[in-house]
PDB file of N, CA and C in Angstrom:
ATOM      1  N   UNK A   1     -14.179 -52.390 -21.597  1.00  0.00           N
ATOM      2  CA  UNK A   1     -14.056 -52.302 -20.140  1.00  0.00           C
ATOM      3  C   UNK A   1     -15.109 -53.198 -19.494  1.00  0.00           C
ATOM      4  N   UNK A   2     -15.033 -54.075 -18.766  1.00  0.00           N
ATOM      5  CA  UNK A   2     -15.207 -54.929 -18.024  1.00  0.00           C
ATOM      6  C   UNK A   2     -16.885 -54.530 -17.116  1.00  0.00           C
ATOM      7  N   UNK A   3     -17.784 -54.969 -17.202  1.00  0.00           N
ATOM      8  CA  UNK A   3     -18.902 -53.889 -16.562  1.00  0.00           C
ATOM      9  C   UNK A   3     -18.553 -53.958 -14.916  1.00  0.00           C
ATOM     10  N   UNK A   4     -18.304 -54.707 -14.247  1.00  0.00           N
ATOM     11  CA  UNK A   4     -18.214 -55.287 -13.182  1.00  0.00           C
ATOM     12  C   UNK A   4     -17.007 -54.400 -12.421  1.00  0.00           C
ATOM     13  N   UNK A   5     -16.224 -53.665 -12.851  1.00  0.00           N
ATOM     14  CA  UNK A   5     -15.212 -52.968 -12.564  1.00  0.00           C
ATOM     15  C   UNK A   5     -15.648 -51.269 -12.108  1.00  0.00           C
ATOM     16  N   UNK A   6     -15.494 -50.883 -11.113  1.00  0.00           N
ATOM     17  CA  UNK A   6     -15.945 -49.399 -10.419  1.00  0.00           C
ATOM     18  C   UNK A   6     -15.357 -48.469 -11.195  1.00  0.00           C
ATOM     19  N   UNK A   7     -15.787 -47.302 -12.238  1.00  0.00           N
ATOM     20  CA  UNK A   7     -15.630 -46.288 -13.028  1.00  0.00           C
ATOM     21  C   UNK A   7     -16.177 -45.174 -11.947  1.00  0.00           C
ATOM     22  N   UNK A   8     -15.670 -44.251 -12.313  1.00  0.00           N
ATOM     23  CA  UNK A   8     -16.021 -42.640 -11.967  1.00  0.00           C
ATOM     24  C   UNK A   8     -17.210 -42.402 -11.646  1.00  0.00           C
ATOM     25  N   UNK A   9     -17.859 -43.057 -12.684  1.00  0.00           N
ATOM     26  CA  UNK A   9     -19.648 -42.913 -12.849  1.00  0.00           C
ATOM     27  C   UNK A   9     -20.332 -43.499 -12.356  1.00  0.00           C
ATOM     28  N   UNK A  10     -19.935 -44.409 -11.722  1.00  0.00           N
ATOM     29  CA  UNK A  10     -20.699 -45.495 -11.060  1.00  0.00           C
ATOM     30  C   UNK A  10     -20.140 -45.669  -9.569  1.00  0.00           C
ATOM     31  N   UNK A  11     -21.160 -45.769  -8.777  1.00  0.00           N
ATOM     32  CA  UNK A  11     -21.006 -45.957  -7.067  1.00  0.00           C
ATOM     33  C   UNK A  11     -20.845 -47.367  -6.756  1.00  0.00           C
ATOM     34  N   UNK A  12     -20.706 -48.271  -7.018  1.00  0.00           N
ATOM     35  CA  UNK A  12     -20.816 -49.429  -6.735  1.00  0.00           C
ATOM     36  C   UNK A  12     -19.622 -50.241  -6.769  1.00  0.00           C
ATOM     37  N   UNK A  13     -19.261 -50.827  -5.158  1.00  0.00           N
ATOM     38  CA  UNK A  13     -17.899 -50.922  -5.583  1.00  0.00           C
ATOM     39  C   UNK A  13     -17.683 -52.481  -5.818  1.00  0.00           C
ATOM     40  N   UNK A  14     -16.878 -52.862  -6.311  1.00  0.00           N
ATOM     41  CA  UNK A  14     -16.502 -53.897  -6.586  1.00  0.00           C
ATOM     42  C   UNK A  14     -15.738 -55.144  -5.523  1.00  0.00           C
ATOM     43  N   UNK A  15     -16.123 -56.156  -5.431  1.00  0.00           N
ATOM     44  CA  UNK A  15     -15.701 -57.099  -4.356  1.00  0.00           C
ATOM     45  C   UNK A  15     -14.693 -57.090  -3.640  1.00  0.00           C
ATOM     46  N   UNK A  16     -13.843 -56.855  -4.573  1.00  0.00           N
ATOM     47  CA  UNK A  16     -12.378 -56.754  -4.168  1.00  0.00           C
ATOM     48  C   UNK A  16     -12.079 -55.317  -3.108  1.00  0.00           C
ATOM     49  N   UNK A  17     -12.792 -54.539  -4.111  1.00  0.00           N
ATOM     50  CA  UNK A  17     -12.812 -53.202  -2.935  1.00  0.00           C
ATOM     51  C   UNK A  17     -13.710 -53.638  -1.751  1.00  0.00           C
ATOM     52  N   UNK A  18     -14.570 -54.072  -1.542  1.00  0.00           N
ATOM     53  CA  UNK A  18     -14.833 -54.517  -0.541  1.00  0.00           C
ATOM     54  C   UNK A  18     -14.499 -55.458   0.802  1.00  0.00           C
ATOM     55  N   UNK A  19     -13.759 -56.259   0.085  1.00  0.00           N
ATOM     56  CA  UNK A  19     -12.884 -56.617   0.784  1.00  0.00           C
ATOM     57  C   UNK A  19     -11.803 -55.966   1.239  1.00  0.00           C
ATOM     58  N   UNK A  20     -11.253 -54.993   1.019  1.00  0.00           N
ATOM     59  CA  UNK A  20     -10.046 -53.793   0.885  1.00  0.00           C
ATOM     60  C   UNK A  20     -10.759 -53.051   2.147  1.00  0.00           C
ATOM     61  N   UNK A  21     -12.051 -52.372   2.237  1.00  0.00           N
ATOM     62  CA  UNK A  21     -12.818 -51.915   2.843  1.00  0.00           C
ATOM     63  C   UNK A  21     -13.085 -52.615   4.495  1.00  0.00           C
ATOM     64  N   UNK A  22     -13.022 -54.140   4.348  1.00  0.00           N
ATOM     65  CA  UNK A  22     -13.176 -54.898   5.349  1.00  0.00           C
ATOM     66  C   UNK A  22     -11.279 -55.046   6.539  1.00  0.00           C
ATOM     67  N   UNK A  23     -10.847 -55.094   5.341  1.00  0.00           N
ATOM     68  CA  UNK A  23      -9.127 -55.205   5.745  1.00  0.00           C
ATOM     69  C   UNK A  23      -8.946 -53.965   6.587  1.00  0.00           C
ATOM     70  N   UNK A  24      -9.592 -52.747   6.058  1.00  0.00           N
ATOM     71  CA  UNK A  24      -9.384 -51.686   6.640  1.00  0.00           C
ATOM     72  C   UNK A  24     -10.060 -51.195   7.972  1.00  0.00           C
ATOM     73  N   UNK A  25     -10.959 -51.773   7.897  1.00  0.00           N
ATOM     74  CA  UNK A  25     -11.899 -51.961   9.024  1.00  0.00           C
ATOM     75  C   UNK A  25     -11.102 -52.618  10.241  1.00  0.00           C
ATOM     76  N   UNK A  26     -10.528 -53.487   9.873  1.00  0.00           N
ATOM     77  CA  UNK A  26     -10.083 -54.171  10.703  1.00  0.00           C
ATOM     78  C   UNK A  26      -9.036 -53.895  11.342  1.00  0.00           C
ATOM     79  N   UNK A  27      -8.434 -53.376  10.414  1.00  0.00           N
ATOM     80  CA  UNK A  27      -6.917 -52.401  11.227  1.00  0.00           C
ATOM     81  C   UNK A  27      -7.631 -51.356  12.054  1.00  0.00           C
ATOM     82  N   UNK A  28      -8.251 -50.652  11.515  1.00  0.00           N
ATOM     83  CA  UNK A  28      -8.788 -49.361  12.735  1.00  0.00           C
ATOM     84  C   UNK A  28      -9.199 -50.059  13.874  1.00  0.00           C
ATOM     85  N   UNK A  29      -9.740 -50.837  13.816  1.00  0.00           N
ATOM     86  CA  UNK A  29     -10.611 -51.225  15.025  1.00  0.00           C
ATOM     87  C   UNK A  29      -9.688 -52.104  15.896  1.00  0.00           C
ATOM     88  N   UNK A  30      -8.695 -52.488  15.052  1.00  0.00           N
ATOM     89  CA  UNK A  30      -7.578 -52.963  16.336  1.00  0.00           C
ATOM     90  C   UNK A  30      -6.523 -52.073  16.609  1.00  0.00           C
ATOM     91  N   UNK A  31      -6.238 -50.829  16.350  1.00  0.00           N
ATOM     92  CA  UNK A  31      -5.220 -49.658  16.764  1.00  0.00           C
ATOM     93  C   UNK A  31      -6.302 -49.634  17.793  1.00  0.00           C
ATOM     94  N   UNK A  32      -5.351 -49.113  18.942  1.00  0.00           N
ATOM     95  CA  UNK A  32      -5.590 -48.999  20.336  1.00  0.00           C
ATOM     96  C   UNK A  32      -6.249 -47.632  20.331  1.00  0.00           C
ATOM     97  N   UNK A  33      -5.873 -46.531  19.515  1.00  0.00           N
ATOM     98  CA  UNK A  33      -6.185 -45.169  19.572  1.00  0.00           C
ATOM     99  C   UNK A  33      -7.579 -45.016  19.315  1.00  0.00           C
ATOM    100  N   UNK A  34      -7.885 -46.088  18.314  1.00  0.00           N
ATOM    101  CA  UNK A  34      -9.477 -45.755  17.719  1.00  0.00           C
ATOM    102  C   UNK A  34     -10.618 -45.732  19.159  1.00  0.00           C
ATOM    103  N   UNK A  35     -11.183 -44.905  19.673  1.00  0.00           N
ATOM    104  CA  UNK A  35     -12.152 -44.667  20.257  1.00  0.00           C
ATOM    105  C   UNK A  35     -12.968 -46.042  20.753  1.00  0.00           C
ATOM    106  N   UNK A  36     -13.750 -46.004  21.557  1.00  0.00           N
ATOM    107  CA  UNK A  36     -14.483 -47.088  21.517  1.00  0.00           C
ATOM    108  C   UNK A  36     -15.949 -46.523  20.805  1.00  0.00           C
ATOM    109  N   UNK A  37     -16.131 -45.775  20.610  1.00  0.00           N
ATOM    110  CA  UNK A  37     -17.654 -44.787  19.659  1.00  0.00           C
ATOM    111  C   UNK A  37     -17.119 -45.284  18.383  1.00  0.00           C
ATOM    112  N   UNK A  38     -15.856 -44.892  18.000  1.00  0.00           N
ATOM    113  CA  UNK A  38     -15.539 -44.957  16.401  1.00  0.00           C
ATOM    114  C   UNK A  38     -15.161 -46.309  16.254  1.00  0.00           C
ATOM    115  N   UNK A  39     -14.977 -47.268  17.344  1.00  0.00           N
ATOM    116  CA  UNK A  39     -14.660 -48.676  17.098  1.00  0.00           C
ATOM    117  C   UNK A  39     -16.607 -49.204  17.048  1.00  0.00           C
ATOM    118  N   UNK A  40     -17.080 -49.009  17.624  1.00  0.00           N
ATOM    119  CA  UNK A  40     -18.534 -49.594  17.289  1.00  0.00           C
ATOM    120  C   UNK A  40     -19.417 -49.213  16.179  1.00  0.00           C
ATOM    121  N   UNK A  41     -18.798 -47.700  15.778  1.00  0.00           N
ATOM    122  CA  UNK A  41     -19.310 -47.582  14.357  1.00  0.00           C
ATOM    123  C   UNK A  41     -18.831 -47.889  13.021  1.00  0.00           C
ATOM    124  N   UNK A  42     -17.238 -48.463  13.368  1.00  0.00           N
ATOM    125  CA  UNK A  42     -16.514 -49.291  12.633  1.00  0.00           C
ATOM    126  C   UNK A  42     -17.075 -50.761  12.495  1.00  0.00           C
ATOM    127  N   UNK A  43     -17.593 -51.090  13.422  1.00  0.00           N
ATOM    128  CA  UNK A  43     -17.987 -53.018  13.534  1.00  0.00           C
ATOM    129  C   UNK A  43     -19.520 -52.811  12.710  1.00  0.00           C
ATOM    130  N   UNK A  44     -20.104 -51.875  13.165  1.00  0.00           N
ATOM    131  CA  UNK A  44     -21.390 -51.524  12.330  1.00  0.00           C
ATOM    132  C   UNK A  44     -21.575 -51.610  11.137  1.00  0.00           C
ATOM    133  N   UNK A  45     -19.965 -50.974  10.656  1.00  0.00           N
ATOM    134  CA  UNK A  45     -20.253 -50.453   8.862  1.00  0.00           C
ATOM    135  C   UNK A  45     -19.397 -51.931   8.502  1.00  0.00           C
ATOM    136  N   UNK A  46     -18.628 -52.654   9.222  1.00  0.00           N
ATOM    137  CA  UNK A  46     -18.094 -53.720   9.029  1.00  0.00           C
ATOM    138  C   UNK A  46     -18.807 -55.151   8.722  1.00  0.00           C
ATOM    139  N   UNK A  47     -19.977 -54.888   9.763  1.00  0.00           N
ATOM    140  CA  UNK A  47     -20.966 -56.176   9.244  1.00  0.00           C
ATOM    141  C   UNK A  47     -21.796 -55.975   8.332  1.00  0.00           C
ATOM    142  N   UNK A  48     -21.744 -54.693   8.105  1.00  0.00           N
ATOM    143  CA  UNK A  48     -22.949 -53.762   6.349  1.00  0.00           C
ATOM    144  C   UNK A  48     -21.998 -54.685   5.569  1.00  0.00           C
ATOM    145  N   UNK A  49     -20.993 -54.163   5.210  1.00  0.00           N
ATOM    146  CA  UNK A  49     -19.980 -54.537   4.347  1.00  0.00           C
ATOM    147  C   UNK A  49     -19.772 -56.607   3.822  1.00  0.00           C
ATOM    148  N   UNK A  50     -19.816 -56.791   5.127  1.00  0.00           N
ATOM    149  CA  UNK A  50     -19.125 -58.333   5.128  1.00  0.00           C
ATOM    150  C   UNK A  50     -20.986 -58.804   4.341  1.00  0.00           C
ATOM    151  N   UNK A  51     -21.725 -58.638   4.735  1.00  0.00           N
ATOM    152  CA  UNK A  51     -23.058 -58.940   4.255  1.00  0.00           C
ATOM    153  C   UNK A  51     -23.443 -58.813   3.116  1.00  0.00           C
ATOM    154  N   UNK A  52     -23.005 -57.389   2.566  1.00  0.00           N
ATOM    155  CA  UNK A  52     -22.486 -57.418   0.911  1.00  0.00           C
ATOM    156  C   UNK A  52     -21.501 -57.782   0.067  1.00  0.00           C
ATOM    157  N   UNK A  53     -20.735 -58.427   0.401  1.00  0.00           N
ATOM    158  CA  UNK A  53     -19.543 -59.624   0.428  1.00  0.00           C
ATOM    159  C   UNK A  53     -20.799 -61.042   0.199  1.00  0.00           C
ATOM    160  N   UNK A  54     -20.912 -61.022   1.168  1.00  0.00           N
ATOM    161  CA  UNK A  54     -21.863 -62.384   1.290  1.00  0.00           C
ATOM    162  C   UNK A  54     -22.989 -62.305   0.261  1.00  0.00           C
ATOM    163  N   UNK A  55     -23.686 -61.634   0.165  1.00  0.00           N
ATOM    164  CA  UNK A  55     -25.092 -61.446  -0.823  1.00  0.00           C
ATOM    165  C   UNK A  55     -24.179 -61.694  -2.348  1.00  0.00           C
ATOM    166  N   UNK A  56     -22.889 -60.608  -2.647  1.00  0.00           N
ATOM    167  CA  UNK A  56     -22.029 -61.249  -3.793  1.00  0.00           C
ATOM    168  C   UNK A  56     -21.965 -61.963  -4.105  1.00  0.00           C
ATOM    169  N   UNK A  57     -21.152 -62.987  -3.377  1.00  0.00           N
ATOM    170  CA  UNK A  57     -20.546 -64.090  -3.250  1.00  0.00           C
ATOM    171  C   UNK A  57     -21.876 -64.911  -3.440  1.00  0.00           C
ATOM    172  N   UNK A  58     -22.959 -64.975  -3.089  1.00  0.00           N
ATOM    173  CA  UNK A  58     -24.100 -65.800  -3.258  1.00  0.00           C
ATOM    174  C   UNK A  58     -24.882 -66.121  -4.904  1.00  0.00           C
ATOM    175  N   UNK A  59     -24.143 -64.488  -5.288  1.00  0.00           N
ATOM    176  CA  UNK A  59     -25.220 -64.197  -6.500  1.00  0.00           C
ATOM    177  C   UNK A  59     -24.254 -65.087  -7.491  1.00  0.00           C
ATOM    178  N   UNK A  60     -23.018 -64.754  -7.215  1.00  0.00           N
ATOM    179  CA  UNK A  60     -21.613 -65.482  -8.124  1.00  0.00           C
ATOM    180  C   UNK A  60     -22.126 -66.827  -8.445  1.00  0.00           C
ATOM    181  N   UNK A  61     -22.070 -67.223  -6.993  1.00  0.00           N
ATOM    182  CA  UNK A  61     -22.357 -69.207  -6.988  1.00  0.00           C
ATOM    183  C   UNK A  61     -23.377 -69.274  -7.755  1.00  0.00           C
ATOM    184  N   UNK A  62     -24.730 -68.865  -7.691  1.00  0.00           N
ATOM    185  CA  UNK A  62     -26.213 -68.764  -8.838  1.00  0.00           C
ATOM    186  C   UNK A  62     -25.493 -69.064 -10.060  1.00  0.00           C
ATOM    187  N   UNK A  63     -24.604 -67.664 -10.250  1.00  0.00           N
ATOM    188  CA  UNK A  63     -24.580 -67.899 -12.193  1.00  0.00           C
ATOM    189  C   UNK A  63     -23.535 -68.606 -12.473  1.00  0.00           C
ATOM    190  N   UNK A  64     -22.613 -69.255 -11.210  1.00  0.00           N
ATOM    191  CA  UNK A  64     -21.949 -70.150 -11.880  1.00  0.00           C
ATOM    192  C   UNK A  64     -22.135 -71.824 -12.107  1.00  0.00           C
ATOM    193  N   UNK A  65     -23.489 -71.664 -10.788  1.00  0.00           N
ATOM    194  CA  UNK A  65     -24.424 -73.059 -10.996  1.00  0.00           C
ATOM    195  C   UNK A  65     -25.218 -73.131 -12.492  1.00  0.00           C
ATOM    196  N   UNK A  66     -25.512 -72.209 -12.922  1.00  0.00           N
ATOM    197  CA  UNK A  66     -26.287 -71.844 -13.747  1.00  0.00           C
ATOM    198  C   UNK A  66     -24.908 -72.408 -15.194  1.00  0.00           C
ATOM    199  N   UNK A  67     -24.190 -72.235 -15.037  1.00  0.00           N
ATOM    200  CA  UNK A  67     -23.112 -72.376 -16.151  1.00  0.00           C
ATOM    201  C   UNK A  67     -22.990 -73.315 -16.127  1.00  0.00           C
ATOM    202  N   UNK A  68     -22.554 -73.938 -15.119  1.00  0.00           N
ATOM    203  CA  UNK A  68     -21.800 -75.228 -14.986  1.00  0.00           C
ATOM    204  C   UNK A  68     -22.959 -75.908 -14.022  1.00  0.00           C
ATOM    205  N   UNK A  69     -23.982 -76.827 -14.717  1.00  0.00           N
ATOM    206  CA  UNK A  69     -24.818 -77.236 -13.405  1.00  0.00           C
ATOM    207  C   UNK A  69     -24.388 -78.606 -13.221  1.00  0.00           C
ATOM    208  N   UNK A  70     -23.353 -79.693 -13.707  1.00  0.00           N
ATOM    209  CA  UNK A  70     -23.234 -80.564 -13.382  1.00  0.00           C
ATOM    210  C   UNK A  70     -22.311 -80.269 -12.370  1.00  0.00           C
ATOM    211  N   UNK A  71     -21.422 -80.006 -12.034  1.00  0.00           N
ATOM    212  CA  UNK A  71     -20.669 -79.335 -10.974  1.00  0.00           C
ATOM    213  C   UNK A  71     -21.628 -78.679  -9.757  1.00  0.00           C
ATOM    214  N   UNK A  72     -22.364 -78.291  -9.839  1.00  0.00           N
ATOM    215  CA  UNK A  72     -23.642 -77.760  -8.750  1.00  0.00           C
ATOM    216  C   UNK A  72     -23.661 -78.786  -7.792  1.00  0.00           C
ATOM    217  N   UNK A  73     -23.994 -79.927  -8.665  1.00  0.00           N
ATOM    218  CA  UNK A  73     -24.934 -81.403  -8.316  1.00  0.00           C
ATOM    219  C   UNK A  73     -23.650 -81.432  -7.127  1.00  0.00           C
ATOM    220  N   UNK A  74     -22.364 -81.892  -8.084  1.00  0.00           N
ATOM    221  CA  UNK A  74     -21.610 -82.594  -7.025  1.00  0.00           C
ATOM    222  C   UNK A  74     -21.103 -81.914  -6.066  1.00  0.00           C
ATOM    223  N   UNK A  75     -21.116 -80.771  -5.643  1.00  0.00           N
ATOM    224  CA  UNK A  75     -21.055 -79.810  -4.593  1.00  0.00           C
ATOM    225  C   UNK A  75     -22.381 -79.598  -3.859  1.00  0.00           C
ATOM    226  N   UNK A  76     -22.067 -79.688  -2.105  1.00  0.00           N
ATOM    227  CA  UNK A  76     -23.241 -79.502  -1.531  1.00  0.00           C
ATOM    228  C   UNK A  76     -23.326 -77.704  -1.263  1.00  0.00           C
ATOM    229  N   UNK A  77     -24.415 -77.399  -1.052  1.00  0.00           N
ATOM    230  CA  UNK A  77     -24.952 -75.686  -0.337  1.00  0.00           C
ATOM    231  C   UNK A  77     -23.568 -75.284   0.813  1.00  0.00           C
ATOM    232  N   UNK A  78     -23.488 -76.191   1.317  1.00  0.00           N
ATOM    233  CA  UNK A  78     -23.334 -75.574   2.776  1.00  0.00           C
ATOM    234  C   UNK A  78     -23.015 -76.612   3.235  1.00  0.00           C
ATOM    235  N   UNK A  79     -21.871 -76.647   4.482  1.00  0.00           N
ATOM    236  CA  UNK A  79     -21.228 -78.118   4.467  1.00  0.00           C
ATOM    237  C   UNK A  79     -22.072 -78.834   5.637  1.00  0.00           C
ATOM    238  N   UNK A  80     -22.558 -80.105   5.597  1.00  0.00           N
ATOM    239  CA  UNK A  80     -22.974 -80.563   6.903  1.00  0.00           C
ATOM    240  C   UNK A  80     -22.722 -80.706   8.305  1.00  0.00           C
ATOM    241  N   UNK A  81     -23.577 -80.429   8.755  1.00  0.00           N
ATOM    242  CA  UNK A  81     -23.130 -79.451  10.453  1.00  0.00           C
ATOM    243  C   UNK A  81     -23.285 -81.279  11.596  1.00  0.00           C
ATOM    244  N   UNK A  82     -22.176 -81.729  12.381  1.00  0.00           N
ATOM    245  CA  UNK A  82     -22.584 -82.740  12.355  1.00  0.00           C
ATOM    246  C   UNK A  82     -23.771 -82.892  13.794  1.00  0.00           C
ATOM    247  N   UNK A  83     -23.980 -84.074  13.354  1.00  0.00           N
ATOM    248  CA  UNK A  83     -25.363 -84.443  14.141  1.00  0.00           C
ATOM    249  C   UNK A  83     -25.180 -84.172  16.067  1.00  0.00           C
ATOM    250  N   UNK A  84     -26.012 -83.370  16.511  1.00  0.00           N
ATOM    251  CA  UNK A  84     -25.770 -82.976  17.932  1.00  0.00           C
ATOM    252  C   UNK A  84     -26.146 -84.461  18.708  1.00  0.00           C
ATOM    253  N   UNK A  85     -24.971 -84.719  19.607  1.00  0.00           N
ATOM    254  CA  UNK A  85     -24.856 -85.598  20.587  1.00  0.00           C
ATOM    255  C   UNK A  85     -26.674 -85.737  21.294  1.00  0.00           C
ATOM    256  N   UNK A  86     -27.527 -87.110  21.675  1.00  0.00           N
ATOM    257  CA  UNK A  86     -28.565 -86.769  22.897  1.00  0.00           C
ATOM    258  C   UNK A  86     -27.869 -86.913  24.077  1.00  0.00           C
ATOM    259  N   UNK A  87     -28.687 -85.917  24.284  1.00  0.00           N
ATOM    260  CA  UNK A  87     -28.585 -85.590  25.860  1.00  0.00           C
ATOM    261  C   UNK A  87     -28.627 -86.992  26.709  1.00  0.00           C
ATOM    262  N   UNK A  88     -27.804 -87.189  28.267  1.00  0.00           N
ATOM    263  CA  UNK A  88     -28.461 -88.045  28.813  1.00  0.00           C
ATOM    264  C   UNK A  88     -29.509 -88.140  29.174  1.00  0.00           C
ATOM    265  N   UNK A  89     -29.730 -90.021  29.464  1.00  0.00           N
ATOM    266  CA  UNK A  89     -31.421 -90.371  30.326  1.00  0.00           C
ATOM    267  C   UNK A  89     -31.272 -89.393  31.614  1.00  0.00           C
ATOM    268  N   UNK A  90     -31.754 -89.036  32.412  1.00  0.00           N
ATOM    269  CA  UNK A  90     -31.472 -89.039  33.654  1.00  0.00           C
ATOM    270  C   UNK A  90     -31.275 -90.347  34.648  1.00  0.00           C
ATOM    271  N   UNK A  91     -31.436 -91.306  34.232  1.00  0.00           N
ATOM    272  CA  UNK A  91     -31.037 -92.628  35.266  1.00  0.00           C
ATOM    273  C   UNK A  91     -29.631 -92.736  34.671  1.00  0.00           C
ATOM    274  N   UNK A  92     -29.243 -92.627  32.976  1.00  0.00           N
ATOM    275  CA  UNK A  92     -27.598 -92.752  33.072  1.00  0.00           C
ATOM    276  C   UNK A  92     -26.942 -91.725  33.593  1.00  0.00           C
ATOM    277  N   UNK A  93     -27.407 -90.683  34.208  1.00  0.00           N
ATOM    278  CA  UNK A  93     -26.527 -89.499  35.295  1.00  0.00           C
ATOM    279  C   UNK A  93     -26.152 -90.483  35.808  1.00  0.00           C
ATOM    280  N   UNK A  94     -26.934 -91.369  36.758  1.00  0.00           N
ATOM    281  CA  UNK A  94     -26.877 -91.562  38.143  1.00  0.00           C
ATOM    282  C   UNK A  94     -26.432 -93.003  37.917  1.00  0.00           C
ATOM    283  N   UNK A  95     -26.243 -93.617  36.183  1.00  0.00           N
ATOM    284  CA  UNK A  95     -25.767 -95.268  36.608  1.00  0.00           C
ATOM    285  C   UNK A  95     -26.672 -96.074  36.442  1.00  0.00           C
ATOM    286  N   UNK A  96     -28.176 -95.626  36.971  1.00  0.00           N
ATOM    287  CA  UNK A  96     -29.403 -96.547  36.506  1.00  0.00           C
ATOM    288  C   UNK A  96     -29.462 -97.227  35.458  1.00  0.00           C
ATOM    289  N   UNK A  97     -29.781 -97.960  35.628  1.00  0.00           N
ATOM    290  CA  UNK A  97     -30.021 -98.611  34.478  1.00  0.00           C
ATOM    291  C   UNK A  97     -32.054 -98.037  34.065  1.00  0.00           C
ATOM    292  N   UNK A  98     -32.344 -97.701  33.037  1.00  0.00           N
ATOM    293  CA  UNK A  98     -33.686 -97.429  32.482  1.00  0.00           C
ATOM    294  C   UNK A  98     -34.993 -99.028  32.230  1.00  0.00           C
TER     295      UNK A  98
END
């Protein structure tokens, strides 16, 4: 049996259930009936959740850099965010020339 897989004995759930967990979240909180108290303590336990999704998902990429590190290389972290526009001079507001 697979260690990574949620048994009886063990509290810890597995990604997939977590994601299952998030799906579900998401339906309650868009039925109209759900409260607005039980909809904010839904978004609460929803961003717990998505964060342990994320911390997962982080630890995964580690040991699979770790396996495969030439593949690491050619993959970046995080995709590049592109470069923010400068602001105008204040004389090109107005046409000036600087």
């Amino acid at each position: 049996m697979p260690a990574s897989k949620k048994t009886a004995s063990t509290s810890t759930p597995t990604i997939e259930e977590l994601i299952q967990r998030l799906e579900e979240v998401t339906r309650r909180i868009e039925n109209p009936d759900t409260g607005l108290e039980n909809s904010i303590a839904l978004y609460e336990e929803g961003i717990a959740v998505a964060e342990e999704c994320r911390k997962r998902l982080q630890e995964t990429r580690k040991k699979l850099e770790t396996i495969n590190p030439d593949q690491a290389a050619a993959r970046p972290e995080k995709p590049a965010k592109p470069a923010k526009p400068e602001p105008p001079k204040p004389a090109d507001l107005f046409g000036m020339e600087s």
